[in-house]
Protein backbone atom coordinates (compact mmCIF):
# COMPACT_ATOMS: atom_id res chain seq x y z
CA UNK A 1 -23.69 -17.20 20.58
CA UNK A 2 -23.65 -20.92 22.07
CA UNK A 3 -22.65 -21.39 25.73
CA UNK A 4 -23.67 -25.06 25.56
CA UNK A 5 -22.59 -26.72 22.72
CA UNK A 6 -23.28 -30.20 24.18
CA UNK A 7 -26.94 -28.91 24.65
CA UNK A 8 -27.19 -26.39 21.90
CA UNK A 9 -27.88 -23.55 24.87
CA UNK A 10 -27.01 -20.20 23.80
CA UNK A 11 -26.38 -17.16 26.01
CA UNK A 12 -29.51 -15.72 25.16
CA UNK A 13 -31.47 -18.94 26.71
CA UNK A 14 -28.90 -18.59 29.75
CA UNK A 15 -29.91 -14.69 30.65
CA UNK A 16 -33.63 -15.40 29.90
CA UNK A 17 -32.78 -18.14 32.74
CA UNK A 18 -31.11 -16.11 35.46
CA UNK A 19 -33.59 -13.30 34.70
CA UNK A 20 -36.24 -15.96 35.51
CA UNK A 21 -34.24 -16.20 38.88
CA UNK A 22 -31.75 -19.05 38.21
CA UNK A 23 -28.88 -18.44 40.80
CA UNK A 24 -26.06 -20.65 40.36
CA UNK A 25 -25.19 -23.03 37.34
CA UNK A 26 -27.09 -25.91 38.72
CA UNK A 27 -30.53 -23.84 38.31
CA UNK A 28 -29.41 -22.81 35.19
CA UNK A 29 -29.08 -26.65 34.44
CA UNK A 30 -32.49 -27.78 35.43
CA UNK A 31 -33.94 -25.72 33.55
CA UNK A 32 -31.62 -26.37 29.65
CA UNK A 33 -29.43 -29.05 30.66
CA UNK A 34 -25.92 -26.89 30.06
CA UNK A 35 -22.94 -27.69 31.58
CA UNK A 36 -24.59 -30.84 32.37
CA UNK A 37 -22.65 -33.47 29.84
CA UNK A 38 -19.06 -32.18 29.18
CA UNK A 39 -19.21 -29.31 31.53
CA UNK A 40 -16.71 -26.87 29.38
CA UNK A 41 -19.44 -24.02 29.72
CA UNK A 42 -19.74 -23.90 33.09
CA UNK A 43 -16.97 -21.05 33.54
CA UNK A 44 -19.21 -18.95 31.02
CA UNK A 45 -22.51 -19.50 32.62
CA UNK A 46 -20.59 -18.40 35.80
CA UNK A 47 -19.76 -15.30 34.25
CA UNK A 48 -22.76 -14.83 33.15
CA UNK A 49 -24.01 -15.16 36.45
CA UNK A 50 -21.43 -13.23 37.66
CA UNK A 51 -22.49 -10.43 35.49
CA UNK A 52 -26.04 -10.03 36.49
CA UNK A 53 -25.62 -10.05 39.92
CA UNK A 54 -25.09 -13.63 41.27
CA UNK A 55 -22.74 -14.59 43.48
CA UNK A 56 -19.30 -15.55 42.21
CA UNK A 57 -18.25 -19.31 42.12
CA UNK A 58 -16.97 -20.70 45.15
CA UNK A 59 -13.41 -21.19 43.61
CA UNK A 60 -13.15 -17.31 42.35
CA UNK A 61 -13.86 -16.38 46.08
CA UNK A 62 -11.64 -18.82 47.61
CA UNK A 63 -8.88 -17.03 45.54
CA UNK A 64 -10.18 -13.94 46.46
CA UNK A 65 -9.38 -14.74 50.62
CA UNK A 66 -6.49 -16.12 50.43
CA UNK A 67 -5.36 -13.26 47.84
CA UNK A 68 -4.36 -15.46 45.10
CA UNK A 69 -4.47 -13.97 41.45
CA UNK A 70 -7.51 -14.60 39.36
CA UNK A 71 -6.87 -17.59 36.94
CA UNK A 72 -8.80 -16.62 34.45
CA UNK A 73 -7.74 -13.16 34.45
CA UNK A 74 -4.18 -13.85 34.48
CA UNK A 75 -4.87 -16.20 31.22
CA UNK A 76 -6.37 -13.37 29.76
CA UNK A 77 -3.65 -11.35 30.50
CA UNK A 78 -0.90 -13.31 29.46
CA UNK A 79 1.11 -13.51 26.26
CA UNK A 80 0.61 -16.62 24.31
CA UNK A 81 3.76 -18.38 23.50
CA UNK A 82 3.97 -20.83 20.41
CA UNK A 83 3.04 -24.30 20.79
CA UNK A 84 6.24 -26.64 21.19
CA UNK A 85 5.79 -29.59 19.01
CA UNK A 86 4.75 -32.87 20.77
CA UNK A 87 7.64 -34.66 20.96
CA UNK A 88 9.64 -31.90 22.52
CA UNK A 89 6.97 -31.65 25.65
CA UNK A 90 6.74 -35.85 26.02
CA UNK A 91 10.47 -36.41 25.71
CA UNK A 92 11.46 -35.07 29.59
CA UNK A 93 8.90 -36.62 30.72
CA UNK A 94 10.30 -39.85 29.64
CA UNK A 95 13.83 -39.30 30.50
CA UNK A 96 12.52 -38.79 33.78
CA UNK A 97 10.21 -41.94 34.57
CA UNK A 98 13.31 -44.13 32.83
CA UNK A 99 15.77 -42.25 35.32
């Protein structure tokens, strides 16, 4: 499965990377260039990391002290409601900046 798609990095190149002893996504970058160009893959190479023993990212343990929920987790978690067509969201937003 591709992490990178950018970069054409798949998960298997990631582990063989933090088995190698890359610690944090910006080893894992020197070494394949993901989650250097659009960045969307950094969450997964963090849980990647997160899954063989690295530290978790900075942001996760913020959460963690100050006892918010987990983001991702709560995404995870939660239902998914239907889209609302476009027009619908962008028309409050309008009525507000002309009020």
């Amino acid at each position: 499965m591709y992490v990178c798609m950018c970069h054409a990095v798949t998960e298997d190149q990631v582990k063989k990377a933090i088995d190698a002893g890359a610690d944090t996504p910006r080893r894992i970058a020197q070494g394949c260039k993901a989650g250097t160009d659009c960045g969307s893959c950094v969450r997964r190479i963090q849980a990647l990391l997160g899954e063989h023993g690295a530290r978790p990212c900075p942001t996760a343990r913020l959460a963690a002290k100050l006892g918010l929920a987990d983001p991702q987790a709560e995404a995870d978690s939660a239902p998914v409601a239907p889209a609302a067509p476009a027009a619908a969201s962008v028309a409050p937003v309008i009525a507000l900046r002309v009020a």
